[in-house]
N, C-alpha and C. Protein backbone atom coordinates (compact mmCIF):
# COMPACT_ATOMS: atom_id res chain seq x y z
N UNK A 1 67.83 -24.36 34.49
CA UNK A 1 66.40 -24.54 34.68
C UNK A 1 65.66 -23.95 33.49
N UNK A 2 64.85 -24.69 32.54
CA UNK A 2 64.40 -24.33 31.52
C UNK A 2 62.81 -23.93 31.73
N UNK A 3 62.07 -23.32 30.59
CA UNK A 3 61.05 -22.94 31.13
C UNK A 3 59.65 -24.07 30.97
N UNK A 4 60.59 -24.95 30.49
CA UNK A 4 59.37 -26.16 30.18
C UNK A 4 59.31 -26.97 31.88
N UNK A 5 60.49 -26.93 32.34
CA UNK A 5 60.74 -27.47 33.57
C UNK A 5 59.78 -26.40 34.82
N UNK A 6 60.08 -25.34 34.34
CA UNK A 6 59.90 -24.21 35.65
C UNK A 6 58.67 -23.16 34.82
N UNK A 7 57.45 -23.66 34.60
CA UNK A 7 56.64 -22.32 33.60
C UNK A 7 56.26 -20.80 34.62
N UNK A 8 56.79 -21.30 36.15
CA UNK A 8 56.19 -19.32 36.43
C UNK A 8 57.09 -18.80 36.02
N UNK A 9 58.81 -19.05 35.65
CA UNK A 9 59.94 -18.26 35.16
C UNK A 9 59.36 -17.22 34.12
N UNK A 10 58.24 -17.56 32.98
CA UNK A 10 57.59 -16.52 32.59
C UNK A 10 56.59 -15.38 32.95
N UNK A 11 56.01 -16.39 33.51
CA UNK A 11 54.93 -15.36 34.56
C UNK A 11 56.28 -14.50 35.41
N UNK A 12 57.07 -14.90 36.35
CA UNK A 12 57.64 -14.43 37.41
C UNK A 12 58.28 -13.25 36.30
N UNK A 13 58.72 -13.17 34.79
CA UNK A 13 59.56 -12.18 33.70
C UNK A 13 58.72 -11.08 33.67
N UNK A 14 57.36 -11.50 33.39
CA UNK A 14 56.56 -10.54 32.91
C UNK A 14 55.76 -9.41 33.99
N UNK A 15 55.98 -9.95 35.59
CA UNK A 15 55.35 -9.55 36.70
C UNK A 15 56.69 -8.26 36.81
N UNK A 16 58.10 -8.87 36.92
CA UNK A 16 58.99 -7.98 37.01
C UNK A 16 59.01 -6.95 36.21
N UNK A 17 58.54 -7.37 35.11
CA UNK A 17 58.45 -5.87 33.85
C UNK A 17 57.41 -4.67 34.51
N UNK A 18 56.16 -5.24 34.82
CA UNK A 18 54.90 -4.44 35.41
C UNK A 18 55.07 -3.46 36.31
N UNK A 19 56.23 -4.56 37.75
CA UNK A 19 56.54 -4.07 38.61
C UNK A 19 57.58 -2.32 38.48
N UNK A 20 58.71 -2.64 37.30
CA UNK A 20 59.13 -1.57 37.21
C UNK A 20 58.95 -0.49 36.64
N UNK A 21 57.47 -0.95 35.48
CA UNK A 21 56.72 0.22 34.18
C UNK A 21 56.04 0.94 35.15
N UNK A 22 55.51 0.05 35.87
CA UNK A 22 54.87 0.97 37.53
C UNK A 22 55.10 1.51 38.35
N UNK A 23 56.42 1.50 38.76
CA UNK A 23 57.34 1.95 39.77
C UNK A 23 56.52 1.59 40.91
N UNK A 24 55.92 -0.27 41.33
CA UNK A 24 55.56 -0.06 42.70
C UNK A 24 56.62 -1.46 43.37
N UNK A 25 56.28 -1.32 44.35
CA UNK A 25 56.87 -1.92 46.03
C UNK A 25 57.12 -3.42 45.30
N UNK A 26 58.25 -3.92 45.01
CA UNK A 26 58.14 -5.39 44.81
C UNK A 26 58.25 -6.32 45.75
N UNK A 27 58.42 -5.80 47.29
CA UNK A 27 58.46 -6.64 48.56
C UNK A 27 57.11 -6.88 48.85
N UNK A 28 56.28 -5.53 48.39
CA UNK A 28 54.87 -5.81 48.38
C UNK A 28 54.25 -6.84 47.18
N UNK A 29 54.12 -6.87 46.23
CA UNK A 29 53.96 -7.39 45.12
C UNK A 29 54.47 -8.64 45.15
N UNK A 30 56.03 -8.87 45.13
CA UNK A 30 55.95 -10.39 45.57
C UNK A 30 56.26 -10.88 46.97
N UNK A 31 55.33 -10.92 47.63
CA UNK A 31 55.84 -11.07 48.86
C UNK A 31 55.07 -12.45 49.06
N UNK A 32 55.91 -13.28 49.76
CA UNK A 32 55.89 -14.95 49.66
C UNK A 32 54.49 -15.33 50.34
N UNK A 33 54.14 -14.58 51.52
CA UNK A 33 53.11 -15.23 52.38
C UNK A 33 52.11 -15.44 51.59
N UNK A 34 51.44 -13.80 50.87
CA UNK A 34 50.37 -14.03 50.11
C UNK A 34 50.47 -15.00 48.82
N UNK A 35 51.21 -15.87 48.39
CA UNK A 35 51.71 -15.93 47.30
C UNK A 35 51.55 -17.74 47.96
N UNK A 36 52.22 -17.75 48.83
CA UNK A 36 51.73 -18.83 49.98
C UNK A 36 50.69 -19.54 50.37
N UNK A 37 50.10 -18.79 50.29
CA UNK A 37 48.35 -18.89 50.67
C UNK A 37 47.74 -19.24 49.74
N UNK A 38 48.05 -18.58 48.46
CA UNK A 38 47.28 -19.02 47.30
C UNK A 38 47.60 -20.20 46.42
N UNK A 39 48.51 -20.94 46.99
CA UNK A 39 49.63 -22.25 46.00
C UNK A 39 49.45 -22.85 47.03
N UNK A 40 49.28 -23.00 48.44
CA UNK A 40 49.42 -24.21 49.34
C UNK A 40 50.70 -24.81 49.60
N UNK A 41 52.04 -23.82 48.67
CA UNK A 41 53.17 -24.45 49.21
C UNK A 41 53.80 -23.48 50.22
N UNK A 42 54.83 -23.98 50.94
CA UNK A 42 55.58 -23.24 52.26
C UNK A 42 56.24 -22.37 51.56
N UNK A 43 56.17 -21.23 52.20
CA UNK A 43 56.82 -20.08 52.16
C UNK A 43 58.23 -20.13 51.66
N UNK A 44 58.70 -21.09 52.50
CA UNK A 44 60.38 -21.23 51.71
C UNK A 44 60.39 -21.66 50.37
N UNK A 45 59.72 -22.24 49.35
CA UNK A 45 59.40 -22.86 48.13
C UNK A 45 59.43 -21.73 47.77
N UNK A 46 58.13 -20.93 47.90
CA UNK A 46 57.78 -19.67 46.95
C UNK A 46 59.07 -18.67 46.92
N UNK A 47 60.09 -18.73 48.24
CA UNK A 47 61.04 -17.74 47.79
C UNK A 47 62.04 -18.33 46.57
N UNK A 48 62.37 -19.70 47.22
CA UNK A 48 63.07 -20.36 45.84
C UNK A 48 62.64 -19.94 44.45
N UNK A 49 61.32 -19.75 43.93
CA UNK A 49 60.89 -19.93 43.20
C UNK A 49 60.64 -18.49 42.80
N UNK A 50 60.48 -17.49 43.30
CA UNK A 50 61.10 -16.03 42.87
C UNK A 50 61.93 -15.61 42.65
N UNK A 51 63.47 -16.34 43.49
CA UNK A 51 64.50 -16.03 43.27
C UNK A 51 65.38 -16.87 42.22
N UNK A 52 64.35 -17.47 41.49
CA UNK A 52 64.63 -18.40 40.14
C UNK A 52 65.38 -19.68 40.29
N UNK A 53 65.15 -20.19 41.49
CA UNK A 53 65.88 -21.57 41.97
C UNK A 53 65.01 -22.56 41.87
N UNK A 54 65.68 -23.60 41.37
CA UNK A 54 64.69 -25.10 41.11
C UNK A 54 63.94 -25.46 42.51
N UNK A 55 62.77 -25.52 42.59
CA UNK A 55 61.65 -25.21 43.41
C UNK A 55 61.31 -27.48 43.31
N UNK A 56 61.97 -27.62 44.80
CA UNK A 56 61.62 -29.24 45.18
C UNK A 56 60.20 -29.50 44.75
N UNK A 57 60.38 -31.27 43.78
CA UNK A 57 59.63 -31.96 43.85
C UNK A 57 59.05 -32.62 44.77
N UNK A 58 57.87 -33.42 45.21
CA UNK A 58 57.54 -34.40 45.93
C UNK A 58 56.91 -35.71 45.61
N UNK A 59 56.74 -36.49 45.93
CA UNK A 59 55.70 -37.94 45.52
C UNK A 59 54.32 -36.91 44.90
N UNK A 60 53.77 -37.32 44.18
CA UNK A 60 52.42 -36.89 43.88
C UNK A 60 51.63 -37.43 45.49
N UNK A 61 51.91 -38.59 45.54
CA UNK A 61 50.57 -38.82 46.37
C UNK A 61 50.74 -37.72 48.53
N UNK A 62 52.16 -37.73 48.20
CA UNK A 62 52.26 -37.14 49.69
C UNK A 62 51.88 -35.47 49.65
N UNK A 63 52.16 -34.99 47.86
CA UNK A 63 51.70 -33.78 48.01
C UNK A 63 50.33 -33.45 48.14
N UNK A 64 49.33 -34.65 47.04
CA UNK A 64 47.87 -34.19 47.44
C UNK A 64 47.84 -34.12 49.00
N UNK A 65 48.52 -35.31 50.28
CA UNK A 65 48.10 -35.10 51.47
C UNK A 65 48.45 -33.64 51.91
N UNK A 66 49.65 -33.43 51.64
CA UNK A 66 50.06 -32.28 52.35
C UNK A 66 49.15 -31.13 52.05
N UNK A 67 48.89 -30.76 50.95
CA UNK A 67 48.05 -29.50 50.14
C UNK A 67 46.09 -30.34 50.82
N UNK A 68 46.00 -31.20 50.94
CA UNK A 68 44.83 -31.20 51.73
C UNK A 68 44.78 -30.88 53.37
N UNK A 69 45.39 -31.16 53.75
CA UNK A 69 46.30 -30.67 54.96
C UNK A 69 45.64 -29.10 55.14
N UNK A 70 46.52 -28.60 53.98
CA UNK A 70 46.41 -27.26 54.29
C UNK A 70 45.06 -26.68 53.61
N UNK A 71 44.31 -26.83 52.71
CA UNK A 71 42.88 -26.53 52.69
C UNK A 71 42.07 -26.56 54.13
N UNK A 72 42.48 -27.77 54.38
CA UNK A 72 41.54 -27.55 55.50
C UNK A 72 41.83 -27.00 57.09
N UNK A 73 43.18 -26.86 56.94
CA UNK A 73 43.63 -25.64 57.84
C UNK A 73 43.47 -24.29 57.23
N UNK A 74 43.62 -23.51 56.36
CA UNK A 74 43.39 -22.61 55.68
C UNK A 74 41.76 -21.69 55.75
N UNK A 75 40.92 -23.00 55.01
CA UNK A 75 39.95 -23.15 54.13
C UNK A 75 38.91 -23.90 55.29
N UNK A 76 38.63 -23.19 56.74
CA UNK A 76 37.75 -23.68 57.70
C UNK A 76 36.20 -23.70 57.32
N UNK A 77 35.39 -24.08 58.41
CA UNK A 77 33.89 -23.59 58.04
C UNK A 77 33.62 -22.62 58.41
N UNK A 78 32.61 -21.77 58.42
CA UNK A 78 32.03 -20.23 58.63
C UNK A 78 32.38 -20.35 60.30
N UNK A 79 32.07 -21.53 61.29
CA UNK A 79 32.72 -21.47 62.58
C UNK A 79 34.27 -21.50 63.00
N UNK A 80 34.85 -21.06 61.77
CA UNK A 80 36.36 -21.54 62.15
C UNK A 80 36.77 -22.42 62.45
N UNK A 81 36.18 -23.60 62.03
CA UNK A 81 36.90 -25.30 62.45
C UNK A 81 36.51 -25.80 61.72
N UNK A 82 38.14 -26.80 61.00
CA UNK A 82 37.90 -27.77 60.22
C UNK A 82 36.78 -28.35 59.91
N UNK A 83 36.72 -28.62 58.66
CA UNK A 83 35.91 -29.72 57.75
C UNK A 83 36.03 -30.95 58.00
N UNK A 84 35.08 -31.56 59.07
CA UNK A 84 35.11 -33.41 58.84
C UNK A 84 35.33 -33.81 57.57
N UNK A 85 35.80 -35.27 58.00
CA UNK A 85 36.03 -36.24 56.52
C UNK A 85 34.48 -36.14 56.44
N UNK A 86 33.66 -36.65 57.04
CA UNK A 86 32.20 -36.91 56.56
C UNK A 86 31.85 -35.87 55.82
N UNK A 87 32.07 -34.41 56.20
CA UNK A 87 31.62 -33.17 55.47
C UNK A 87 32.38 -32.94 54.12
N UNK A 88 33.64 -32.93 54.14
CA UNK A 88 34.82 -33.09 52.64
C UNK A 88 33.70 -33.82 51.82
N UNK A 89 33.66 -35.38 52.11
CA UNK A 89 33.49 -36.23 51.53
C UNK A 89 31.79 -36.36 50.68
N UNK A 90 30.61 -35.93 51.96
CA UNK A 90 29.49 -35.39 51.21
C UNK A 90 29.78 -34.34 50.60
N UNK A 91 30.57 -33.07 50.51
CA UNK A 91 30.49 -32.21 49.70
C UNK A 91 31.38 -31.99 48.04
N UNK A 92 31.99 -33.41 48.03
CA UNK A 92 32.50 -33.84 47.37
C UNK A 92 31.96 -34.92 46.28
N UNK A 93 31.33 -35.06 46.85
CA UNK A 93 30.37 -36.33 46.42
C UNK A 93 31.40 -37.64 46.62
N UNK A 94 31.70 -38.46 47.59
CA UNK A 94 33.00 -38.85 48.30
C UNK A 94 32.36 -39.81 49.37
N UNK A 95 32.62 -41.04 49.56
CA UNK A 95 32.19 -41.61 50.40
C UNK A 95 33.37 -41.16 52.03
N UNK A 96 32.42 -41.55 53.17
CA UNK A 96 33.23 -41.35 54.09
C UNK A 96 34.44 -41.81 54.13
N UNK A 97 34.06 -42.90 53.93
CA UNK A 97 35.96 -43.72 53.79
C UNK A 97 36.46 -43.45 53.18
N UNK A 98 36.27 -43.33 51.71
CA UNK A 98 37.23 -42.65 50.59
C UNK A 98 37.82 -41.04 51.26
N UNK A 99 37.00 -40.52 51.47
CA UNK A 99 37.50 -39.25 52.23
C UNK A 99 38.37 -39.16 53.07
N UNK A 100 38.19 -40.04 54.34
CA UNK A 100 39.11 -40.70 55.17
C UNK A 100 40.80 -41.00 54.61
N UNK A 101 40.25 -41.52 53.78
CA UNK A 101 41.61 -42.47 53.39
C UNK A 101 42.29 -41.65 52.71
N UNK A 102 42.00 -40.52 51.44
CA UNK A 102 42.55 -39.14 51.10
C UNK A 102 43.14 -38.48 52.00
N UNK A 103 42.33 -37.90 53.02
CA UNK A 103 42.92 -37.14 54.27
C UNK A 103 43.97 -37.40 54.93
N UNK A 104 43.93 -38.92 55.45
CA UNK A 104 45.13 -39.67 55.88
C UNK A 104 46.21 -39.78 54.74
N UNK A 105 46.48 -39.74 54.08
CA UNK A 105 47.05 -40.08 53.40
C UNK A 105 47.13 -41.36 52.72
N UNK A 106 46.05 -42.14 53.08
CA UNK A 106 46.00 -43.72 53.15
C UNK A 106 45.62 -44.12 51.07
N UNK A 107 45.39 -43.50 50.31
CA UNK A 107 44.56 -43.08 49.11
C UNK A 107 45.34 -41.99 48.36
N UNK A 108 45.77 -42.46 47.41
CA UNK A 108 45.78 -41.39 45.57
C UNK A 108 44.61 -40.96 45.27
N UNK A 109 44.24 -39.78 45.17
CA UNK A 109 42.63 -39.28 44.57
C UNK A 109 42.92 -39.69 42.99
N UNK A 110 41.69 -39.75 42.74
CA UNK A 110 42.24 -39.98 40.97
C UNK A 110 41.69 -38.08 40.52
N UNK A 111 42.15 -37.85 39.53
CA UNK A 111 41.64 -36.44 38.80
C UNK A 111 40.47 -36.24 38.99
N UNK A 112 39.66 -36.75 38.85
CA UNK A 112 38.24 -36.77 38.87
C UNK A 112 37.94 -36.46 40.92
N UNK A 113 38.22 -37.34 41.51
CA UNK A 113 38.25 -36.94 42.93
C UNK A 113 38.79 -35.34 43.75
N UNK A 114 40.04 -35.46 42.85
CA UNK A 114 40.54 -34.30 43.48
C UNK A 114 39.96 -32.79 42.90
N UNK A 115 39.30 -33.14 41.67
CA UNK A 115 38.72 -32.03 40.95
C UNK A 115 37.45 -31.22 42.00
N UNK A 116 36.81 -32.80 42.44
CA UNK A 116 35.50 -32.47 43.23
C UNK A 116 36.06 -32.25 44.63
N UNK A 117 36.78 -31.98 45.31
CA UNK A 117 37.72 -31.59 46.57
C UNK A 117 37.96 -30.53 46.26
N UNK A 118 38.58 -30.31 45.09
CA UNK A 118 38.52 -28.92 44.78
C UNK A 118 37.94 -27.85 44.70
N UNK A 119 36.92 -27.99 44.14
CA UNK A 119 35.39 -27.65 43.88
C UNK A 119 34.93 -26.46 45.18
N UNK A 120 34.49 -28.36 46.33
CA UNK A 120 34.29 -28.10 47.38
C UNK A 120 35.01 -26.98 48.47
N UNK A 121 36.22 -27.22 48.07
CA UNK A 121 36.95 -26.21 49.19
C UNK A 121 37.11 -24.67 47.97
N UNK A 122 36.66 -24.77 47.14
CA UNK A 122 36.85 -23.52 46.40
C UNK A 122 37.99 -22.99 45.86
N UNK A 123 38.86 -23.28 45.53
CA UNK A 123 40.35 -23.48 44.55
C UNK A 123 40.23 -23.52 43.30
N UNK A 124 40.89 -23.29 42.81
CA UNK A 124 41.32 -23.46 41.10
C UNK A 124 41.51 -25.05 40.81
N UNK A 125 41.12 -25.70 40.13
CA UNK A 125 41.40 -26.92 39.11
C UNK A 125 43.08 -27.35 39.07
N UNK A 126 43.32 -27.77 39.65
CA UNK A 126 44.83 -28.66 40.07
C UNK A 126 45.44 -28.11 40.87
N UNK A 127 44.67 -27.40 41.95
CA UNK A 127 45.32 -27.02 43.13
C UNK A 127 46.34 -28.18 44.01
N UNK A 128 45.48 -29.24 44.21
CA UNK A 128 46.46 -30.60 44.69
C UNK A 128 46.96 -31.29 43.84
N UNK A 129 46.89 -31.31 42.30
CA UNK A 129 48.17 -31.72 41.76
C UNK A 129 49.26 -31.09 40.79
N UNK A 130 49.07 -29.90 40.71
CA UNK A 130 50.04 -29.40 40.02
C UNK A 130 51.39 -29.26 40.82
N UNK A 131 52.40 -29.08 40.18
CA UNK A 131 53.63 -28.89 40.57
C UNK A 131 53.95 -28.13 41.44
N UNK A 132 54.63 -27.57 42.01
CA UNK A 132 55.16 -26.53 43.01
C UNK A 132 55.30 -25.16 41.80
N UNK A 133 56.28 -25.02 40.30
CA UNK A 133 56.39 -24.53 39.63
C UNK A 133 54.70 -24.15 38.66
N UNK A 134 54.21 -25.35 38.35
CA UNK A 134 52.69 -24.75 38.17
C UNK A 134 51.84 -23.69 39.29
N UNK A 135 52.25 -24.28 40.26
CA UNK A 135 51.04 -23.40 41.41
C UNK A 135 51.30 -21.94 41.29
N UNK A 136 52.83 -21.98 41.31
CA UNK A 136 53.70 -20.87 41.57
C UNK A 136 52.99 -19.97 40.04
N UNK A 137 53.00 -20.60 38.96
CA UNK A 137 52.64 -19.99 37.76
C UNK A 137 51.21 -19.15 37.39
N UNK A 138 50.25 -19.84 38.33
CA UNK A 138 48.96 -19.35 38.49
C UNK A 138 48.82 -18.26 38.93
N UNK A 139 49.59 -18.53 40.32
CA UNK A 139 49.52 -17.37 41.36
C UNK A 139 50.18 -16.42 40.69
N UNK A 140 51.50 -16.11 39.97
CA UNK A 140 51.97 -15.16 39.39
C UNK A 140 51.13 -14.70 38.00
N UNK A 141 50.46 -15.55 37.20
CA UNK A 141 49.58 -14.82 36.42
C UNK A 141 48.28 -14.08 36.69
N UNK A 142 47.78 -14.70 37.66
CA UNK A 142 46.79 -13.83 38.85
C UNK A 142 47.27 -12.14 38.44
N UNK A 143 48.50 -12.23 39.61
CA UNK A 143 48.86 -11.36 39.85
C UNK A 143 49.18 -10.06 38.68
N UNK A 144 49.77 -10.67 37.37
CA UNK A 144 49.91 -10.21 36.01
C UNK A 144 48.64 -9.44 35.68
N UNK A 145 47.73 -10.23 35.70
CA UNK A 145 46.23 -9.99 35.04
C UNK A 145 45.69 -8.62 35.94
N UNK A 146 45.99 -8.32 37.22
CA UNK A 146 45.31 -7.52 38.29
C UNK A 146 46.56 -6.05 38.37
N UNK A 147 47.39 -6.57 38.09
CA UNK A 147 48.28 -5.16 37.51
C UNK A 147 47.61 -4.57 36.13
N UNK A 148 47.47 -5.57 35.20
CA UNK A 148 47.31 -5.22 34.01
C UNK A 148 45.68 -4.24 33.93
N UNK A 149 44.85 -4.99 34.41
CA UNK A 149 43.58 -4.40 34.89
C UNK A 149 43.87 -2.91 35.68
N UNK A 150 44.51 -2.83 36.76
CA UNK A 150 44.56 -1.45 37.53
C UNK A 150 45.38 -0.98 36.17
N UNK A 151 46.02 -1.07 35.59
CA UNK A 151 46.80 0.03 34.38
C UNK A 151 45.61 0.29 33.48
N UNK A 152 44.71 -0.65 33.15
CA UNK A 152 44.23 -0.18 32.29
C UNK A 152 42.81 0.74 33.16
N UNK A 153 42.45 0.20 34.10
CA UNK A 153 41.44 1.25 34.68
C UNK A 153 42.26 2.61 34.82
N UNK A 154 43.53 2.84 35.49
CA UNK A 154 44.05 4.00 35.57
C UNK A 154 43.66 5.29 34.24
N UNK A 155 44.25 4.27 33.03
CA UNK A 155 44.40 4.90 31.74
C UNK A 155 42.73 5.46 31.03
N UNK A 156 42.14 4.71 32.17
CA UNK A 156 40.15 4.83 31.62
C UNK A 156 40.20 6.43 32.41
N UNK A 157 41.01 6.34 33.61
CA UNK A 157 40.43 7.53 34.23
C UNK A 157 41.16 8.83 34.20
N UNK A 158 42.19 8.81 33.74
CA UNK A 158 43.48 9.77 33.19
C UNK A 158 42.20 10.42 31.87
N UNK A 159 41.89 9.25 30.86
CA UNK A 159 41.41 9.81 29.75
C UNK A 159 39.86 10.49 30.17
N UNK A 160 39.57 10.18 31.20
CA UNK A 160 37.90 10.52 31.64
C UNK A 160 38.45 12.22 32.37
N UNK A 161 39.47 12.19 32.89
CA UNK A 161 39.32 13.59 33.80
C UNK A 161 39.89 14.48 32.99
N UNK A 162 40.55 14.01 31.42
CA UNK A 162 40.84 14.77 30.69
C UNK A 162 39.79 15.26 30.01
N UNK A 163 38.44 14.30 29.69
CA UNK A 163 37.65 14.60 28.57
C UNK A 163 36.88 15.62 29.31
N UNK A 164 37.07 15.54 30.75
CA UNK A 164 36.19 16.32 31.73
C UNK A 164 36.48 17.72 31.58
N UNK A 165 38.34 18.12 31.36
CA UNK A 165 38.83 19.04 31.86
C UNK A 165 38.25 19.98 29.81
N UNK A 166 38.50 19.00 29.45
CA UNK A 166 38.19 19.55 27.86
C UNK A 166 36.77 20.35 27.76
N UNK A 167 36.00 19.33 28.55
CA UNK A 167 34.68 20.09 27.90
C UNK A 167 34.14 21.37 29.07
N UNK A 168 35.20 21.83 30.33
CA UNK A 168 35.00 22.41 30.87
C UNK A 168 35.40 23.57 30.25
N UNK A 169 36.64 23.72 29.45
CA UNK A 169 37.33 24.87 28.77
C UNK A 169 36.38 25.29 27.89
N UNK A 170 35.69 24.59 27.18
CA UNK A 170 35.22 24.42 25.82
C UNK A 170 33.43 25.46 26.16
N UNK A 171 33.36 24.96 27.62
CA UNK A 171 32.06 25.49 27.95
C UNK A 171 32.57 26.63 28.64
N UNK A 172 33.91 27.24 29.13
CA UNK A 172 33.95 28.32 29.68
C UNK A 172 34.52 29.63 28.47
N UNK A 173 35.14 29.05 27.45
CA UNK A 173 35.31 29.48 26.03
C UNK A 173 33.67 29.83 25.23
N UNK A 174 32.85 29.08 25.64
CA UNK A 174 31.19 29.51 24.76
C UNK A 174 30.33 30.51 25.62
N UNK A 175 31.19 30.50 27.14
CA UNK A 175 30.38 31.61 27.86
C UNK A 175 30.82 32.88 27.85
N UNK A 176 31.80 32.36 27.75
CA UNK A 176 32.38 33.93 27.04
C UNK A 176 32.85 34.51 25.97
N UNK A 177 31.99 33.55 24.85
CA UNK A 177 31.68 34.39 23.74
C UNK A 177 30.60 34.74 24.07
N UNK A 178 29.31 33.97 24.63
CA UNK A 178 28.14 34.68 24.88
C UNK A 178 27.97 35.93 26.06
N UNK A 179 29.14 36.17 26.33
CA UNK A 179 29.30 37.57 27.32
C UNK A 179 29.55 38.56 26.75
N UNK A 180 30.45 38.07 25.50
CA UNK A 180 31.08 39.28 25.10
C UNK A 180 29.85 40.13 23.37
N UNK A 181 28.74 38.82 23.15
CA UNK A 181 27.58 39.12 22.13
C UNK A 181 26.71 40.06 23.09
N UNK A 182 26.67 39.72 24.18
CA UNK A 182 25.77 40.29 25.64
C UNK A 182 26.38 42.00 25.71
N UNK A 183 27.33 41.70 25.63
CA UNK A 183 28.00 43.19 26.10
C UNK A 183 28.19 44.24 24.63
N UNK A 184 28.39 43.48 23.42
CA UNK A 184 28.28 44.46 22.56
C UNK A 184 26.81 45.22 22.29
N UNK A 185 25.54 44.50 22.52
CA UNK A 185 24.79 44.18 21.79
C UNK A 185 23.81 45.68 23.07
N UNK A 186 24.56 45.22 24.62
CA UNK A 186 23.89 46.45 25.22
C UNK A 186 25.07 47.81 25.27
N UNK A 187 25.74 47.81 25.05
CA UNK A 187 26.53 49.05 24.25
C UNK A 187 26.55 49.56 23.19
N UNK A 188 25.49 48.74 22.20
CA UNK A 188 25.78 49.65 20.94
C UNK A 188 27.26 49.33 19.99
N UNK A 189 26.88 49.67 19.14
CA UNK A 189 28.35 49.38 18.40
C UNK A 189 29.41 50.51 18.85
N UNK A 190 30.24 50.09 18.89
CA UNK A 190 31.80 50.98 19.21
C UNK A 190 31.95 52.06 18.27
N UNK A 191 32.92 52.30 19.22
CA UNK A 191 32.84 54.10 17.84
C UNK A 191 33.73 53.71 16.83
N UNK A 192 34.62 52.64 16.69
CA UNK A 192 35.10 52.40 15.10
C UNK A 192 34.13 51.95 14.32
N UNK A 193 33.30 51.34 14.79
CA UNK A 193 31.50 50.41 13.93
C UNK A 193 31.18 51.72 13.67
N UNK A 194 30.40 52.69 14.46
CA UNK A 194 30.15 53.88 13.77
C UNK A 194 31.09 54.90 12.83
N UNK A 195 32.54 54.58 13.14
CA UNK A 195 33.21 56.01 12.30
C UNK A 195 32.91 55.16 11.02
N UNK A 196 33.13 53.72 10.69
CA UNK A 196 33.14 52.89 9.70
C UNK A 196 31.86 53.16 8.94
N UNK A 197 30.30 53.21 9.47
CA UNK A 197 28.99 53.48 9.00
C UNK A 197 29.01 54.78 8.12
N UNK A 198 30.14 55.91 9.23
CA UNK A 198 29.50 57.04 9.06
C UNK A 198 30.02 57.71 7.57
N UNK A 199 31.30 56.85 7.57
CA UNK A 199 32.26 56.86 6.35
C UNK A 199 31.63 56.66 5.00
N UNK A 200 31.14 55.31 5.17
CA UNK A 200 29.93 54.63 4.24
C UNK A 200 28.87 55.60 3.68
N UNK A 201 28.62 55.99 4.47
CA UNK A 201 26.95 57.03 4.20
C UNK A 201 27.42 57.99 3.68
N UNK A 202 28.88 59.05 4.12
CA UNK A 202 29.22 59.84 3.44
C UNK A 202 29.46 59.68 1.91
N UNK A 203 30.27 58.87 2.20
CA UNK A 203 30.96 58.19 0.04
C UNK A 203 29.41 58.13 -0.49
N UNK A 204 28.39 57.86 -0.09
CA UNK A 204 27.62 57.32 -0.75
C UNK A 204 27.21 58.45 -1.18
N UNK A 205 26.97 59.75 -0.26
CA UNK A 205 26.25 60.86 -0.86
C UNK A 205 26.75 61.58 -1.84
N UNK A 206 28.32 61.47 -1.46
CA UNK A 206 29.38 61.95 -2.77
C UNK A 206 29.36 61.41 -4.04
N UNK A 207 28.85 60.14 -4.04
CA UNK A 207 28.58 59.71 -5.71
C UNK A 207 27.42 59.92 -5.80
N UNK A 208 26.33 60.33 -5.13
CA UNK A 208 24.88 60.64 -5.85
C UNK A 208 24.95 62.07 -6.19
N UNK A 209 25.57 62.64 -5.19
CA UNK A 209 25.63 64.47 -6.04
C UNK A 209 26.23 64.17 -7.07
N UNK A 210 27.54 63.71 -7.36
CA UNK A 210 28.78 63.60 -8.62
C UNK A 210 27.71 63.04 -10.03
């Protein structure tokens, strides 16, 4: 299986690297359902397709039905029940029948159709016709991009509680130099400052008599 044939095999390389620079849960991370949900293919596909096995083709036209199928089981209205063809189809800009006949399976959308189906139900751009191996590829670069993001926010805040911890030293280091200017300054100089003065003043009188 080559990677021109199968393109999440890269995504799926580079997720495994993340997974172990991170040391987190890869049952969590790749776990099929969510991964499921977001590709429109069955759960058994997506494991094929993690576990690096040639991931079944279908007719183009039975997969747009099937993957519309599942939008609109998925992908309900704010009442929890399916989308009429009439509603798909106005929100598609889609005549009823054309809608109809998509749904049923009766109709090939052309690109342009399925783009605006797309749209409508809120998906990514070749949700119903990309491959099983494309869908799979999205969803795993998703996932790439949102590791990569939490590493790099981590590394924003590692360097923020450091710059924090820095300028706390830095300000508890200036208060106590200003404690210790505080404390000479109401004591008087020390008695080596004075034996040192008193030394001074003496020599001095010894070369003006001499």
């Amino acid at each position: 299986m080559t990677d021109e044939a199968s393109p999440h095999l890269k995504s799926l390389a580079r997720l495994q690297d993340l997974i172990v620079k991170a040391d987190l849960d890869w049952a969590v991370v790749l776990d099929p359902g969510p991964l499921a949900l977001s590709t429109g293919l069955p759960p058994s596909v997506v494991t094929m397709g993690l576990h690096g096995r040639e991931m079944p083709l279908m007719d183009l036209h039975e997969q747009v039905h099937q993957r519309l199928a599942f939008l609109r089981s998925h992908r309900p209205r704010p009442d929890g029940k399916p989308y009429s063809q009439k509603e798909i189809g106005a929100g598609a800009g889609l005549t009823s029948q054309w809608s109809g006949q998509l749904l049923n399976g009766g109709k090939k959308p052309s690109l342009e159709h399925a783009a605006r189906i797309e749209d409508f139900f809120g998906v990514p751009r070749g949700f119903l016709t990309a491959t099983p191996s494309q869908a799979l590829d999205r969803a795993l670069s998703e996932k790439v991009a949102e590791l990569q993001d939490a590493q790099v926010a981590a590394l924003q805040q590692a360097n923020e509680r450091l710059q924090a911890e820095r300028d706390r030293q830095e300000a508890l280091l200036q208060q106590g130099e200003r404690n210790r200017v505080k404390s000479l300054s109401f004591r008087g100089p020390s008695p080596q400052v004075k034996r040192e003065v008193l030394e001074e003043l003496l020599a001095s009188i010894v070369d003006e008599e001499a």
